[in-house]
C-alpha atoms as a PDB file:
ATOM      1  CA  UNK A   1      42.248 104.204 157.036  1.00  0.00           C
ATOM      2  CA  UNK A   2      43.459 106.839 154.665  1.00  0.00           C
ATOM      3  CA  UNK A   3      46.708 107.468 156.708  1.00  0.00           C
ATOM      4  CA  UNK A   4      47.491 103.756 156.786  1.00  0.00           C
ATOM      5  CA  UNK A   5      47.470 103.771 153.562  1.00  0.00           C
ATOM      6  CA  UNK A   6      49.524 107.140 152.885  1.00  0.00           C
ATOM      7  CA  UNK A   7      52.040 105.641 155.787  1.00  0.00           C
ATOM      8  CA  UNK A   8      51.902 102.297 153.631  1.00  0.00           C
ATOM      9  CA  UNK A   9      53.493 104.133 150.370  1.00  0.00           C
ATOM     10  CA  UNK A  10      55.122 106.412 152.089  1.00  0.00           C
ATOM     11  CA  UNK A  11      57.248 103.360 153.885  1.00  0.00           C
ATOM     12  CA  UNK A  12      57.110 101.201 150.516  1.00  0.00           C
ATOM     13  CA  UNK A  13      58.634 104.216 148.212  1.00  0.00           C
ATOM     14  CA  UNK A  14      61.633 105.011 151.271  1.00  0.00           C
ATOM     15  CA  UNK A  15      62.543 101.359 151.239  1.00  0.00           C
ATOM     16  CA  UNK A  16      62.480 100.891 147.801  1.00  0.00           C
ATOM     17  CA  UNK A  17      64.382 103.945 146.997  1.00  0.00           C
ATOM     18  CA  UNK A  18      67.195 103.102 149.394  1.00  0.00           C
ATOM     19  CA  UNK A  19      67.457  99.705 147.507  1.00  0.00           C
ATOM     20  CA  UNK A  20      67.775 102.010 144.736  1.00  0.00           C
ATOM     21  CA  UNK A  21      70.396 104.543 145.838  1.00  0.00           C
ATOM     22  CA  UNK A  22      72.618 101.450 146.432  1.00  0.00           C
ATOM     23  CA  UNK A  23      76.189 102.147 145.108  1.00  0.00           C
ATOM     24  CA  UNK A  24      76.692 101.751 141.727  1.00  0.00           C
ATOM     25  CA  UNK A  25      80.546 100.882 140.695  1.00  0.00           C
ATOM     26  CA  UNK A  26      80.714 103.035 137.537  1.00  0.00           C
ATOM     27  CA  UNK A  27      84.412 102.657 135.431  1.00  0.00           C
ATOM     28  CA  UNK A  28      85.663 103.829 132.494  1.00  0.00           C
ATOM     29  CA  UNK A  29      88.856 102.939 129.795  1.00  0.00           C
ATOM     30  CA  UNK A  30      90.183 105.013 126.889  1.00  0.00           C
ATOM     31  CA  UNK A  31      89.423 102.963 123.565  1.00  0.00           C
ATOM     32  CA  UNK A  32      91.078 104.983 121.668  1.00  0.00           C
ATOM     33  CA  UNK A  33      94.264 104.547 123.556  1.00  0.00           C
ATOM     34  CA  UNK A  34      93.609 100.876 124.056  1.00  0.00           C
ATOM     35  CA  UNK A  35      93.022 100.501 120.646  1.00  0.00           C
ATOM     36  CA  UNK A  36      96.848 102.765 119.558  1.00  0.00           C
ATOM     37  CA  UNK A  37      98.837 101.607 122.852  1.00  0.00           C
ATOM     38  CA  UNK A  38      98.241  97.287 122.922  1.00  0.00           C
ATOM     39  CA  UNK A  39     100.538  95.222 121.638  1.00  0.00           C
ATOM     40  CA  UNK A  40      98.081  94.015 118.628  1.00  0.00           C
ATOM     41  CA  UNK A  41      97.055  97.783 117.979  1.00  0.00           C
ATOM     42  CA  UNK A  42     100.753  98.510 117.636  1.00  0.00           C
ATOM     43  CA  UNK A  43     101.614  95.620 115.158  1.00  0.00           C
ATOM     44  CA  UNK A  44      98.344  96.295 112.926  1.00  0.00           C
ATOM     45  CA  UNK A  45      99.959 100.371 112.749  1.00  0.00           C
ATOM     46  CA  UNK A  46     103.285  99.222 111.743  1.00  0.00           C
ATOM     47  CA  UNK A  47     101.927  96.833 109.159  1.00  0.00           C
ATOM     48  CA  UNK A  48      99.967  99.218 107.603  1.00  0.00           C
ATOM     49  CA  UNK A  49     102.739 101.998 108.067  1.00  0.00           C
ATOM     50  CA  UNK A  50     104.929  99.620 106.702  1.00  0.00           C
ATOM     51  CA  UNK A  51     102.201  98.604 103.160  1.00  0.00           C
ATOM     52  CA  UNK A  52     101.785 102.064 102.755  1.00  0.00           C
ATOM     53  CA  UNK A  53     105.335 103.579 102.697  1.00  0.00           C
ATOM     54  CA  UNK A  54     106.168 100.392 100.124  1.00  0.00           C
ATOM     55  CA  UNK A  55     103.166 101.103  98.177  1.00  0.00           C
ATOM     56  CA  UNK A  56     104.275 105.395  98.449  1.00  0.00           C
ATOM     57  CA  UNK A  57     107.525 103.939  96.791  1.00  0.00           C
ATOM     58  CA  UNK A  58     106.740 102.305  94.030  1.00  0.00           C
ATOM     59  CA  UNK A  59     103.987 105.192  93.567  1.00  0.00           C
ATOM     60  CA  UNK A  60     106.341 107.913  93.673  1.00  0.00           C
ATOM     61  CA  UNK A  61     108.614 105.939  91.124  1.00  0.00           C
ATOM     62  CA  UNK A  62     105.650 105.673  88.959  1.00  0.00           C
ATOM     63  CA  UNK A  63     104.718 109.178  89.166  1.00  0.00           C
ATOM     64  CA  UNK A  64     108.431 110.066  88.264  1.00  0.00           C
ATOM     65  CA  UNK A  65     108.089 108.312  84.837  1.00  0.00           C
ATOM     66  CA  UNK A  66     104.662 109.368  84.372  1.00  0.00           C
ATOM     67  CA  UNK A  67     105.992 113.322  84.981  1.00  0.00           C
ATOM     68  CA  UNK A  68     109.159 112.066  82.211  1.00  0.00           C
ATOM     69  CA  UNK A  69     106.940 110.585  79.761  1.00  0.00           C
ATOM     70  CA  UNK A  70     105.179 113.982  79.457  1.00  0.00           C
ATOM     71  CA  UNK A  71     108.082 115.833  79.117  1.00  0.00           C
ATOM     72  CA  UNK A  72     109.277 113.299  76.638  1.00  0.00           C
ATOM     73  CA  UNK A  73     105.986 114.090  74.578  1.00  0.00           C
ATOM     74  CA  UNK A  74     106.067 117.620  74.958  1.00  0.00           C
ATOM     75  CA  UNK A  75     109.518 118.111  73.262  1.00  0.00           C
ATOM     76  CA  UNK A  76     108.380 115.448  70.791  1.00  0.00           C
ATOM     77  CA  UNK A  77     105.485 117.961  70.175  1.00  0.00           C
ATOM     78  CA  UNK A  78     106.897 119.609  67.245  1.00  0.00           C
ATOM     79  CA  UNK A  79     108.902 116.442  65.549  1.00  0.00           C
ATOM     80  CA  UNK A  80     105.322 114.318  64.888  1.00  0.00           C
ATOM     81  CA  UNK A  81     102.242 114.892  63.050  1.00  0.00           C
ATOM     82  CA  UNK A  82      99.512 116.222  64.524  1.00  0.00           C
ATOM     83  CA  UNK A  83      97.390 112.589  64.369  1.00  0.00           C
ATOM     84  CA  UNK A  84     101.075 110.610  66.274  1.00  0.00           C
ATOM     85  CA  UNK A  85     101.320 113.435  69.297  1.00  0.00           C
ATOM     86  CA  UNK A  86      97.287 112.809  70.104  1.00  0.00           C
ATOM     87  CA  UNK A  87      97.949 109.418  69.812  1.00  0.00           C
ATOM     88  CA  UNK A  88     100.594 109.211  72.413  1.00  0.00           C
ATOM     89  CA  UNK A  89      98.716 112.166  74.864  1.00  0.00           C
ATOM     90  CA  UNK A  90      95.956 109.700  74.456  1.00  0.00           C
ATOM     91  CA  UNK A  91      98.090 106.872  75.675  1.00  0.00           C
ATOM     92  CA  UNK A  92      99.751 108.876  78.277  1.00  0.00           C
ATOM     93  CA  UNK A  93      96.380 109.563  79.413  1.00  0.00           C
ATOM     94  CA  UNK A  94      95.404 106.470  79.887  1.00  0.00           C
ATOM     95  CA  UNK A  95      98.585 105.717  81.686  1.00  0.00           C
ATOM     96  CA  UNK A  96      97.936 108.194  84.360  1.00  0.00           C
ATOM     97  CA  UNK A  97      94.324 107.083  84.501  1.00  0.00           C
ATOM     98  CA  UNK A  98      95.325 103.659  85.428  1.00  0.00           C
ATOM     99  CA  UNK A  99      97.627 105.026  87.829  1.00  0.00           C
ATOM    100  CA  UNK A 100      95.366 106.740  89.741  1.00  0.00           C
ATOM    101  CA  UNK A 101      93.202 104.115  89.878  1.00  0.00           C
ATOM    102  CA  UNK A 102      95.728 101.795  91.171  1.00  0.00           C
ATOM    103  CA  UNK A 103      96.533 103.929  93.496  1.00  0.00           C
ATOM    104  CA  UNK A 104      92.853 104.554  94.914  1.00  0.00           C
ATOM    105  CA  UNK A 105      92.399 100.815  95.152  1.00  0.00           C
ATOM    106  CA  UNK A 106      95.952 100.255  96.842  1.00  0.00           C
ATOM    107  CA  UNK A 107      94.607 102.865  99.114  1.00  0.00           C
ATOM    108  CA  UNK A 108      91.270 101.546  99.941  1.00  0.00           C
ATOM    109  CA  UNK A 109      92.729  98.152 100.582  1.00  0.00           C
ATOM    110  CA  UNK A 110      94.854  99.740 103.123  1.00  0.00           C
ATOM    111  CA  UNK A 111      92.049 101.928 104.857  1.00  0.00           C
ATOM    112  CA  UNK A 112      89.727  98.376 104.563  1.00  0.00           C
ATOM    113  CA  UNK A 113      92.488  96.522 106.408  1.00  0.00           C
ATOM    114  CA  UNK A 114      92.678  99.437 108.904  1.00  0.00           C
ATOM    115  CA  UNK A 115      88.937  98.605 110.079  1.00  0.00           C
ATOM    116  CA  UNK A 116      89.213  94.925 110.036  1.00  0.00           C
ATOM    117  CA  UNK A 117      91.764  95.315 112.003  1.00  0.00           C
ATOM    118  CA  UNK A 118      89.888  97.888 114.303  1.00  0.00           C
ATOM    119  CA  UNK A 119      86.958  95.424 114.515  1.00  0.00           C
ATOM    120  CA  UNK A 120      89.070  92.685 114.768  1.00  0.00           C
ATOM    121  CA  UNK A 121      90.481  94.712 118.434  1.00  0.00           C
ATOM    122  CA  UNK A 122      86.991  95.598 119.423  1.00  0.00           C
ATOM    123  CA  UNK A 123      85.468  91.965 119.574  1.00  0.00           C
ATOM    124  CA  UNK A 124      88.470  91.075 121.594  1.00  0.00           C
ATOM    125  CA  UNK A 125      88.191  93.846 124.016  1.00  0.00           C
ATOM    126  CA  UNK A 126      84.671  93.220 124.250  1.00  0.00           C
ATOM    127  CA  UNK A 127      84.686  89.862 126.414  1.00  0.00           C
ATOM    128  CA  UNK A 128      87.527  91.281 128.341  1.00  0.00           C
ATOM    129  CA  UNK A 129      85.029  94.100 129.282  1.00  0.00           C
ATOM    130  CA  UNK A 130      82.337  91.801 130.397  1.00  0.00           C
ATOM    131  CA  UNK A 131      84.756  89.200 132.154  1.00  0.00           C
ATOM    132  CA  UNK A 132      85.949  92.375 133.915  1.00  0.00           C
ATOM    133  CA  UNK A 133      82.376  93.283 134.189  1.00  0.00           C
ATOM    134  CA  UNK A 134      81.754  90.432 136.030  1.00  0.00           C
ATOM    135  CA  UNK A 135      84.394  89.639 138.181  1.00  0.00           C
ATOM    136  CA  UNK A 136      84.918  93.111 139.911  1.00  0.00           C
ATOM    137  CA  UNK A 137      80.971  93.675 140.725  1.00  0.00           C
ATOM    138  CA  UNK A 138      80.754  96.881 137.806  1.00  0.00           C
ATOM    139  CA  UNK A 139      77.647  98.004 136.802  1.00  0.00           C
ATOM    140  CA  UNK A 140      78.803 100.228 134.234  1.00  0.00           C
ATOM    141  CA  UNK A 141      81.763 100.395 132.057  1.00  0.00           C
ATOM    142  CA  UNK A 142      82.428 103.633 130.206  1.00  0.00           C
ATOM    143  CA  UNK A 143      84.672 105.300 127.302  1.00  0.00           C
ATOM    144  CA  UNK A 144      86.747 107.826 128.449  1.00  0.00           C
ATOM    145  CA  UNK A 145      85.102 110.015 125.713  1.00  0.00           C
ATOM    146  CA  UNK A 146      81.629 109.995 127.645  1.00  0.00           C
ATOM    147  CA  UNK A 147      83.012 110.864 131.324  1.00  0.00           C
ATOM    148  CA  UNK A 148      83.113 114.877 132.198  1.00  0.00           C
ATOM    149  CA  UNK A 149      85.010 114.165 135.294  1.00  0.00           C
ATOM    150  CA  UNK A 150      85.992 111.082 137.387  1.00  0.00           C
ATOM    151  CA  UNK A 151      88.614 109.965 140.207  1.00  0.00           C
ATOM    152  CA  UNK A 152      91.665 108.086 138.801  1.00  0.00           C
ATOM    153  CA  UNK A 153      91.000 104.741 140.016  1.00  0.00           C
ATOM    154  CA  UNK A 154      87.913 104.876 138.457  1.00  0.00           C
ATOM    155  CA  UNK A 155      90.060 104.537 135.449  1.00  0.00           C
ATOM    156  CA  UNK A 156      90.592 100.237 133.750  1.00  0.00           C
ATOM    157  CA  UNK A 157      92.642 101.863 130.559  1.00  0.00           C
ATOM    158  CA  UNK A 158      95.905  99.853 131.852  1.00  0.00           C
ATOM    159  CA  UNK A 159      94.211  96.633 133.362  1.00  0.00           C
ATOM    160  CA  UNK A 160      92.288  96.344 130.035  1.00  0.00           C
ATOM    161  CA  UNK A 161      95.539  96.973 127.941  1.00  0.00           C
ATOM    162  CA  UNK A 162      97.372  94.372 130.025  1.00  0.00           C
ATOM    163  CA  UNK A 163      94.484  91.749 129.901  1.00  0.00           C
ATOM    164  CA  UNK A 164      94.667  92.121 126.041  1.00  0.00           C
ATOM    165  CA  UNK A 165      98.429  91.995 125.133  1.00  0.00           C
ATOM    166  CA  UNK A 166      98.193  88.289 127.277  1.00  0.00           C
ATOM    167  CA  UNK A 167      95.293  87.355 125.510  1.00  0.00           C
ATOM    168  CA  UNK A 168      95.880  88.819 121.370  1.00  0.00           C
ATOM    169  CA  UNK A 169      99.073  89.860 121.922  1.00  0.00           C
ATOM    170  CA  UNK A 170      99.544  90.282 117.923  1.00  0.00           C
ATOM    171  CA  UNK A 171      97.280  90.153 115.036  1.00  0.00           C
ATOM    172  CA  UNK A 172      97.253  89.188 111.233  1.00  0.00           C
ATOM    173  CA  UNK A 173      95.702  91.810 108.889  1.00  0.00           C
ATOM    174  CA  UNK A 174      94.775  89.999 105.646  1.00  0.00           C
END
């Protein structure tokens, strides 16, 4: 009775672990260059290439009369009283403290819009994963950042790209 049973489990584990060793279709895609090489990735980089180089502009302008103002007080350093040239360091201080401040905030507004756009791509590229997911039988889909080594048809990066330029071909960063 006792090597029934042991031929029992032994038979029940060799089947099971056949079922087991099935093949698993394992791929993998580059989000990082899905995310710089789409057509939406590349419109939400040139918008906010093209905010921040205005927004450098008028900054650099600012910074130029900023940098003249101070020169302006510094040779008006010995022509006023004491109690006028603190006054107007005092206002040229708070000049430059509102510019930096605008600046941080023009800044952070960019870097905001830079991961709602980001997030934007990702939930879009997630049901293109799982429709792909799906239709070709994967069990696992992987970023390129997590695979050591892997044969190059293993690789979606251009069928995912392709999928999501006809599907968000642009997108609108607010």
């Amino acid at each position: 009775m006792k090597h029934l049973v042991k031929i029992f489990v032994v038979t029940f584990f060799l089947t099971f672990s056949n079922y087991a060793l099935a093949e698993q279709k394992i791929v993998y895609f580059d989000l990082k260059y899905v995310l710089n090489n789409s057509s939406a990735g590349k419109d939400a980089q040139s918008q906010l290439k093209k905010m921040f180089t205005n927004n450098q502009k008028s900054f650099e302008k600012k910074e130029e009369d900023l940098k003249k103002s101070e020169k302006d007080l510094i040779s008006k350093q010995a022509a006023v009283s004491k109690k006028d040239y603190e006054k107007l360091a005092n206002e040229l201080r708070k000049k430059v403290a509102d510019y930096q401040k605008d600046r941080r905030k023009i800044l952070d507004k960019i870097t905001n819009l830079r991961a709602n756009a980001k997030e934007k791509l990702l939930k879009k590229i997630n049901p293109i994963l799982e429709d792909y997911l799906n239709k070709n039988n994967i069990s696992i889909i992987l970023n390129k950042t997590s695979v050591v080594a892997s044969q190059k048809d293993s690789d979606i990066t251009k069928t995912i790209i392709d999928q999501l330029n006809q599907e968000f071909p642009s997108i609108k960063l607010e």
